[in-house]
N, C-alpha and C. Protein backbone atom coordinates (compact mmCIF):
# COMPACT_ATOMS: atom_id res chain seq x y z
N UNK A 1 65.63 -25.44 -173.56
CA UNK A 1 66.31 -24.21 -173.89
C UNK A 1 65.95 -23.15 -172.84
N UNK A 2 66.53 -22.48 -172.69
CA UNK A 2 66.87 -21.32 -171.57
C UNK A 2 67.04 -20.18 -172.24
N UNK A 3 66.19 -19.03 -172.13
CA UNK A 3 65.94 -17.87 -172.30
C UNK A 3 67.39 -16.99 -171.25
N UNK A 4 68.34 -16.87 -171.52
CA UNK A 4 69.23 -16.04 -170.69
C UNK A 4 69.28 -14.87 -170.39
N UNK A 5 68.55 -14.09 -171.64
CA UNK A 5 68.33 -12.72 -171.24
C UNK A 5 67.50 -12.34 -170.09
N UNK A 6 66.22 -13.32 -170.39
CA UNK A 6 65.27 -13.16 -169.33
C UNK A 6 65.82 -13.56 -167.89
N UNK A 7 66.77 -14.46 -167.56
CA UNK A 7 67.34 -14.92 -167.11
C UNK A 7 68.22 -13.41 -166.28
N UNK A 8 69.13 -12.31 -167.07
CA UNK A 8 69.52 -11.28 -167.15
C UNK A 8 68.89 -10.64 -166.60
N UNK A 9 67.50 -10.10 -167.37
CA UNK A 9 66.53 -9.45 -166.79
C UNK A 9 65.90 -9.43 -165.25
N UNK A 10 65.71 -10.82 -164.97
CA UNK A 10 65.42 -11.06 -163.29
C UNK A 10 66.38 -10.81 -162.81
N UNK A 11 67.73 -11.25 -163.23
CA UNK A 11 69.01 -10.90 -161.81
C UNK A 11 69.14 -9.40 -161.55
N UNK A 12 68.75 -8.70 -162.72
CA UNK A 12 68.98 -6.84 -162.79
C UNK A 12 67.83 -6.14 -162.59
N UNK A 13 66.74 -7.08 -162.62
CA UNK A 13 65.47 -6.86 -161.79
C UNK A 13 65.67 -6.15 -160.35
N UNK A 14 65.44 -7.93 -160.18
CA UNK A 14 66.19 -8.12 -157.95
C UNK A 14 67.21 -7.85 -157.43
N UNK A 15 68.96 -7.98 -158.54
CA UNK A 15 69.79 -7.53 -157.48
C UNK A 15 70.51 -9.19 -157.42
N UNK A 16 71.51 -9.23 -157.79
CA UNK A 16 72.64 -10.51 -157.50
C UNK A 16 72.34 -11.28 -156.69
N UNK A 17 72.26 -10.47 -155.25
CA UNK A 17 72.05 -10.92 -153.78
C UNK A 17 70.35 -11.74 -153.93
N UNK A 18 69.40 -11.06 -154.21
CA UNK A 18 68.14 -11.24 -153.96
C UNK A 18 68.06 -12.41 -155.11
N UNK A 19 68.55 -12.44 -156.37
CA UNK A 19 68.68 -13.51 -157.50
C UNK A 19 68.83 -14.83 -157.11
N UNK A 20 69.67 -15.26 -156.06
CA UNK A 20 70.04 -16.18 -156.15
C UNK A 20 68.95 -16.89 -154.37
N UNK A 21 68.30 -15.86 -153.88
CA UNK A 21 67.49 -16.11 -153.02
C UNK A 21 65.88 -16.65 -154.23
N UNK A 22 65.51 -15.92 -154.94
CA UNK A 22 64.82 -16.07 -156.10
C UNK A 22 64.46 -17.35 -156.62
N UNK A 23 65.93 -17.52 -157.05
CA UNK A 23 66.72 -18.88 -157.95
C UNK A 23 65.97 -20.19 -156.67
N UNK A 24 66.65 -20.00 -155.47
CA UNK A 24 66.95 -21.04 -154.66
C UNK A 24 65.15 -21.25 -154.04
N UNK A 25 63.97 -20.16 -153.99
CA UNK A 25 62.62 -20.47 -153.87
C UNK A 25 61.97 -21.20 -154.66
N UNK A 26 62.51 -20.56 -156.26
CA UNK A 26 61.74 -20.96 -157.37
C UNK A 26 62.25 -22.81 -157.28
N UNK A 27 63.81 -23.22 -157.32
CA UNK A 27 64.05 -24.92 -157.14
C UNK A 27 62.77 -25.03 -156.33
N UNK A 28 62.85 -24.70 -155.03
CA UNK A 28 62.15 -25.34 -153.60
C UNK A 28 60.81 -25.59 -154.28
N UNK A 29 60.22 -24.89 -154.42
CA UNK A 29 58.73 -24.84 -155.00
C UNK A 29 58.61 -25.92 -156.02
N UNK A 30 59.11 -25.65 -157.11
CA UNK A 30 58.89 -26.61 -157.99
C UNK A 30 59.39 -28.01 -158.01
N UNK A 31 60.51 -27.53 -157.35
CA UNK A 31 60.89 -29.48 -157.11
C UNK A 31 59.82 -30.53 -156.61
N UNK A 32 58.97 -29.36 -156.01
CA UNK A 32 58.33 -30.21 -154.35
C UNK A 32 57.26 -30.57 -155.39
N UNK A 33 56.70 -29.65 -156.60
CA UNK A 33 55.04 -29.75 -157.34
C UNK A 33 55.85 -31.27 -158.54
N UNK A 34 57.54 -30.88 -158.77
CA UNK A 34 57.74 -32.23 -159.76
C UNK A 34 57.67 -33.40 -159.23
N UNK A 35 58.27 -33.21 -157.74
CA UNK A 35 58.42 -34.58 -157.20
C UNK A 35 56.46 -35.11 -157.04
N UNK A 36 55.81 -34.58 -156.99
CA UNK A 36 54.55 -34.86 -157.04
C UNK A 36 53.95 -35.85 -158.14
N UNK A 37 54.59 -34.79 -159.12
CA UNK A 37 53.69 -35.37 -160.58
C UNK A 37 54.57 -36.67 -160.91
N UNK A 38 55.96 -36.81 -160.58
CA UNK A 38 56.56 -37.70 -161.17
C UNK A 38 56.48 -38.88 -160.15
N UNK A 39 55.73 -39.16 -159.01
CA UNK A 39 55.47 -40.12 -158.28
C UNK A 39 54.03 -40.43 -158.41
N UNK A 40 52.96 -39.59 -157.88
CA UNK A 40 51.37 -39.95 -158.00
C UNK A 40 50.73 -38.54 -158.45
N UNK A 41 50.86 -38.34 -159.39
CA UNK A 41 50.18 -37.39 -159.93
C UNK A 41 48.75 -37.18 -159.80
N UNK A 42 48.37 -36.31 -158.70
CA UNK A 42 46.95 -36.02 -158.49
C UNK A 42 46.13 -35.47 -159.72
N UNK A 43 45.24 -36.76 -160.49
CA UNK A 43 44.61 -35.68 -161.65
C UNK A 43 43.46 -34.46 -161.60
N UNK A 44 43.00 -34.79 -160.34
CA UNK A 44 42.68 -33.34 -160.19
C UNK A 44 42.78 -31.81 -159.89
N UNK A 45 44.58 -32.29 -159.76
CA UNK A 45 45.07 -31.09 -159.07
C UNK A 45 46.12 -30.80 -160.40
N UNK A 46 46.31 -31.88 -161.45
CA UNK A 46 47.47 -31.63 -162.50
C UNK A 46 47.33 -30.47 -162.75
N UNK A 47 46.07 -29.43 -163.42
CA UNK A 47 45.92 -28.78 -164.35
C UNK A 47 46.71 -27.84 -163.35
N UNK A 48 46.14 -27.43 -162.10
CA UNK A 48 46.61 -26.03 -161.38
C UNK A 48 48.32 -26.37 -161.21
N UNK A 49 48.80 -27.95 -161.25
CA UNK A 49 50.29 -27.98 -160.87
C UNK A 49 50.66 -27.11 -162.35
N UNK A 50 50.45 -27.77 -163.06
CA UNK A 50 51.35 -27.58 -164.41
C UNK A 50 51.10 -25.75 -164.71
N UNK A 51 49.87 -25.52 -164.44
CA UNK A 51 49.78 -23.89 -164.38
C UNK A 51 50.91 -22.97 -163.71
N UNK A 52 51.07 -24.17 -162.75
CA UNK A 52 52.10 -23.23 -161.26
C UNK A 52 53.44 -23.41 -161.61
N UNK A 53 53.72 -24.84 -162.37
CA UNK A 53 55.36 -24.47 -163.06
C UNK A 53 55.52 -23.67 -164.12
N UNK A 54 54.61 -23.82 -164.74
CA UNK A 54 55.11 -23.00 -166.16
C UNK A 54 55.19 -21.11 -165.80
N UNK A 55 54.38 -20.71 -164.86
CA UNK A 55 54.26 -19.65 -164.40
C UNK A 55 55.77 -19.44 -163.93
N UNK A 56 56.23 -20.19 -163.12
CA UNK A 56 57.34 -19.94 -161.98
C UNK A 56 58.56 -20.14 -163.11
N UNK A 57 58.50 -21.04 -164.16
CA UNK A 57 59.68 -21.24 -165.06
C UNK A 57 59.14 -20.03 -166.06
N UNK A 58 58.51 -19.85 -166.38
CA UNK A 58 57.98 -18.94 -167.28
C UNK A 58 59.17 -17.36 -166.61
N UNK A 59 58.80 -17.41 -165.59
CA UNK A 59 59.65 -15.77 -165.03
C UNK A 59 61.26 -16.36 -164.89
N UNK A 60 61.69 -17.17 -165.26
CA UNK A 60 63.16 -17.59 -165.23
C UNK A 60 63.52 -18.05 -166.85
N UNK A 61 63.06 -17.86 -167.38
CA UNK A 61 63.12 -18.35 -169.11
C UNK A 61 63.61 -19.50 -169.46
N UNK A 62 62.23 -20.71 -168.66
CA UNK A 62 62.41 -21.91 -169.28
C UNK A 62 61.69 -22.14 -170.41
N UNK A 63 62.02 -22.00 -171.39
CA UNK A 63 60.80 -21.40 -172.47
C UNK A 63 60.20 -23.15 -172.88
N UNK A 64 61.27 -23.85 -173.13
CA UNK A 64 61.13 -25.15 -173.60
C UNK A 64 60.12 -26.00 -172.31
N UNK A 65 60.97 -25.86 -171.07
CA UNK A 65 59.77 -26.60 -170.55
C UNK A 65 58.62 -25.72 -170.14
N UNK A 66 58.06 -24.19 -170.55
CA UNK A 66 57.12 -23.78 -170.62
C UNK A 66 56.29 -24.20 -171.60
N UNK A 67 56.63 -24.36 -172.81
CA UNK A 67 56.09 -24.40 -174.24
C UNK A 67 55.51 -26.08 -174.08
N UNK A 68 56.32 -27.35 -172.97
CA UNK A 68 55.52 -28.57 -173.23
C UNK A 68 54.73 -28.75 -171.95
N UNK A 69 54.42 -27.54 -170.74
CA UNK A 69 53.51 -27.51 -169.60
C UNK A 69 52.52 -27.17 -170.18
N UNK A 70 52.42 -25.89 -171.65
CA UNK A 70 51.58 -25.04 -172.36
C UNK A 70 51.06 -26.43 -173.18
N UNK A 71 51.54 -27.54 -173.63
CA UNK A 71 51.07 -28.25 -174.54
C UNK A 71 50.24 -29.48 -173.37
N UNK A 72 50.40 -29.92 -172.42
CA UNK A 72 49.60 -30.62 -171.70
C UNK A 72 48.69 -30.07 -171.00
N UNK A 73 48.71 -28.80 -170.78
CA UNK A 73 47.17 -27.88 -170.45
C UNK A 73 46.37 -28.18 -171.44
N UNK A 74 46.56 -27.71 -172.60
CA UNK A 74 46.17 -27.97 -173.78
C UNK A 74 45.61 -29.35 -174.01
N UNK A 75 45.86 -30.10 -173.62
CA UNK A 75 45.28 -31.94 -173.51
C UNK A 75 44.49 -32.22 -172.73
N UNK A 76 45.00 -31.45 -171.32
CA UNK A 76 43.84 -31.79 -170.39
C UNK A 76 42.93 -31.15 -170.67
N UNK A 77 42.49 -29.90 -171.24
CA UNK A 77 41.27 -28.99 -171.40
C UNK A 77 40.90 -29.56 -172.53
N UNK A 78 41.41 -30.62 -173.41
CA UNK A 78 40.50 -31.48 -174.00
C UNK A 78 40.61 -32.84 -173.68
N UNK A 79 40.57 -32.89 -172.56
CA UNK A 79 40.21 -34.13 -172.13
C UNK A 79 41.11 -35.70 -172.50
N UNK A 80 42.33 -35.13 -173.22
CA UNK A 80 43.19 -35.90 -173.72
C UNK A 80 44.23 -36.21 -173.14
N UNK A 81 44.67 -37.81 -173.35
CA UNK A 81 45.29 -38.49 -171.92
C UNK A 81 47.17 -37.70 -172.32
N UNK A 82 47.56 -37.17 -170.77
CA UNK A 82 48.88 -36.83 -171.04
C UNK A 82 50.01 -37.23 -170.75
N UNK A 83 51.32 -37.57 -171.13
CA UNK A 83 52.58 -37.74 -170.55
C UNK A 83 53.57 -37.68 -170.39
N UNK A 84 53.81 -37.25 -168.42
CA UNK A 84 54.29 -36.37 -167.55
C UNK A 84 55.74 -36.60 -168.30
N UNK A 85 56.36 -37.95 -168.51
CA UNK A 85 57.68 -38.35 -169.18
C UNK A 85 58.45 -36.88 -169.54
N UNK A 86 58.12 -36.19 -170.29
CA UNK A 86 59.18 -35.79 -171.19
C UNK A 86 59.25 -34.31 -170.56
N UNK A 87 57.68 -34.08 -170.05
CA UNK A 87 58.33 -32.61 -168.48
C UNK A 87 59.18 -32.79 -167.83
N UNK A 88 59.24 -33.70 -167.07
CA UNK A 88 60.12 -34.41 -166.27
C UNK A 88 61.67 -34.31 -166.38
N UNK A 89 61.62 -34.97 -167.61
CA UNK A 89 62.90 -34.50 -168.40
C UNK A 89 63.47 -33.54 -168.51
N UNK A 90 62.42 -32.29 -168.98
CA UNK A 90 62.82 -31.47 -169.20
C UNK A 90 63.24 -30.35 -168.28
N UNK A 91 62.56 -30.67 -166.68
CA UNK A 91 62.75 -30.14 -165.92
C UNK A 91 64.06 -30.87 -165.34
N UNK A 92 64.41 -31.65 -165.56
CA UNK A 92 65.56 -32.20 -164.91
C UNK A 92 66.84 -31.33 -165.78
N UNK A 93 66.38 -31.32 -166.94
CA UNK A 93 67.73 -30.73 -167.91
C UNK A 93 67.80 -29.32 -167.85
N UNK A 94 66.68 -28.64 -167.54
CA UNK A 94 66.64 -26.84 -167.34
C UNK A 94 67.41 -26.90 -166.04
N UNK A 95 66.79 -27.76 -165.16
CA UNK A 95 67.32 -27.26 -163.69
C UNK A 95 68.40 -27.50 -163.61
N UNK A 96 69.13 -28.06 -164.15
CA UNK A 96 71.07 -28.95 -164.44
C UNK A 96 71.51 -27.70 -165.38
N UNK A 97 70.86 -27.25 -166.57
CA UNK A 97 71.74 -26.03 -167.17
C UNK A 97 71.86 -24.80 -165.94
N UNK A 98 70.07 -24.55 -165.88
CA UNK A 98 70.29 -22.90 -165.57
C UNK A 98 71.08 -22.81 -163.89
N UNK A 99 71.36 -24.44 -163.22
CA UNK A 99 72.01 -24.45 -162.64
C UNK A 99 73.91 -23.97 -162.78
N UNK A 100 74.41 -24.95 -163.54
CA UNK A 100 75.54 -24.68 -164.77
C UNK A 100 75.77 -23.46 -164.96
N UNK A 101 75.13 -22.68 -165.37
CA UNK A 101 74.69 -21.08 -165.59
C UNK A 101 75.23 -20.42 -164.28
N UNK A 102 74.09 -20.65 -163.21
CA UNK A 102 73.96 -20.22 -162.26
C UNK A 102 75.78 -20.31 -161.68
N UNK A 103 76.44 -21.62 -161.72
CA UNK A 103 77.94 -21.74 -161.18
C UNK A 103 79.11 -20.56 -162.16
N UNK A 104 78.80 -20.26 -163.36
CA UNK A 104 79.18 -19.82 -163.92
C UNK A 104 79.58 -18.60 -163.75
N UNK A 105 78.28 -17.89 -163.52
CA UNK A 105 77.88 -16.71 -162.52
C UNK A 105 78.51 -15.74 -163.76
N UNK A 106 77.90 -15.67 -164.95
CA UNK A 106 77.95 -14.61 -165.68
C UNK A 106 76.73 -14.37 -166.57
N UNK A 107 77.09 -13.15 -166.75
CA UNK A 107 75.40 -12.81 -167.78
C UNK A 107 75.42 -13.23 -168.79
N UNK A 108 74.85 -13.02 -169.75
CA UNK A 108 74.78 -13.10 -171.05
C UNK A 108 74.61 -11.65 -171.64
N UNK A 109 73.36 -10.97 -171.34
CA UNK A 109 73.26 -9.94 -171.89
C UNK A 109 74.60 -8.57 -171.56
């Protein structure tokens, strides 16, 4: 699920122009930390990856795949085994909507 207002909020933040420069860093970045986890996931580096998406989706209102990055922090800080599967997913299906969205090229709010 996709937070649109927040979504709203950043484009009327930055500016249309600067939004979609925004949009197109935030893919770059995170694609590069998914393509990571979803090939050889460094476990000593998971905790700071998953910190660094949920942060970066967090300011674009991926709330859903914030809320299951927030639930595997949560595993690893107890030491409990996690899996990447259904982030993955979920980052594949945020980045395909708020893309969708993005072609749409209208607000919500």
């Amino acid at each position: 699920m996709i937070d649109w207002t927040r979504v709203d909020e950043l484009r009327d933040e930055v500016g249309e122009d600067a939004f979609d420069e925004v949009l197109d860093l935030f893919l770059e970045e995170v694609d590069e930390v998914m393509e990571r986890l979803g090939d050889a996931p460094d476990p000593a580096c998971l905790p700071a990856d998953l910190h660094f998406v949920r942060g970066s989706a967090l300011n674009l209102g991926l709330k859903e795949f914030c809320a299951i990055c927030q639930g595997l922090e949560h595993r690893l800080a107890q030491d409990q085994p996690v899996d990447l599967g259904l982030l993955l997913d979920c980052y594949a299906e945020s980045k395909a909507t708020l893309m969708a969205g993005r072609s749409a090229d209208t607000k919500v709010a």
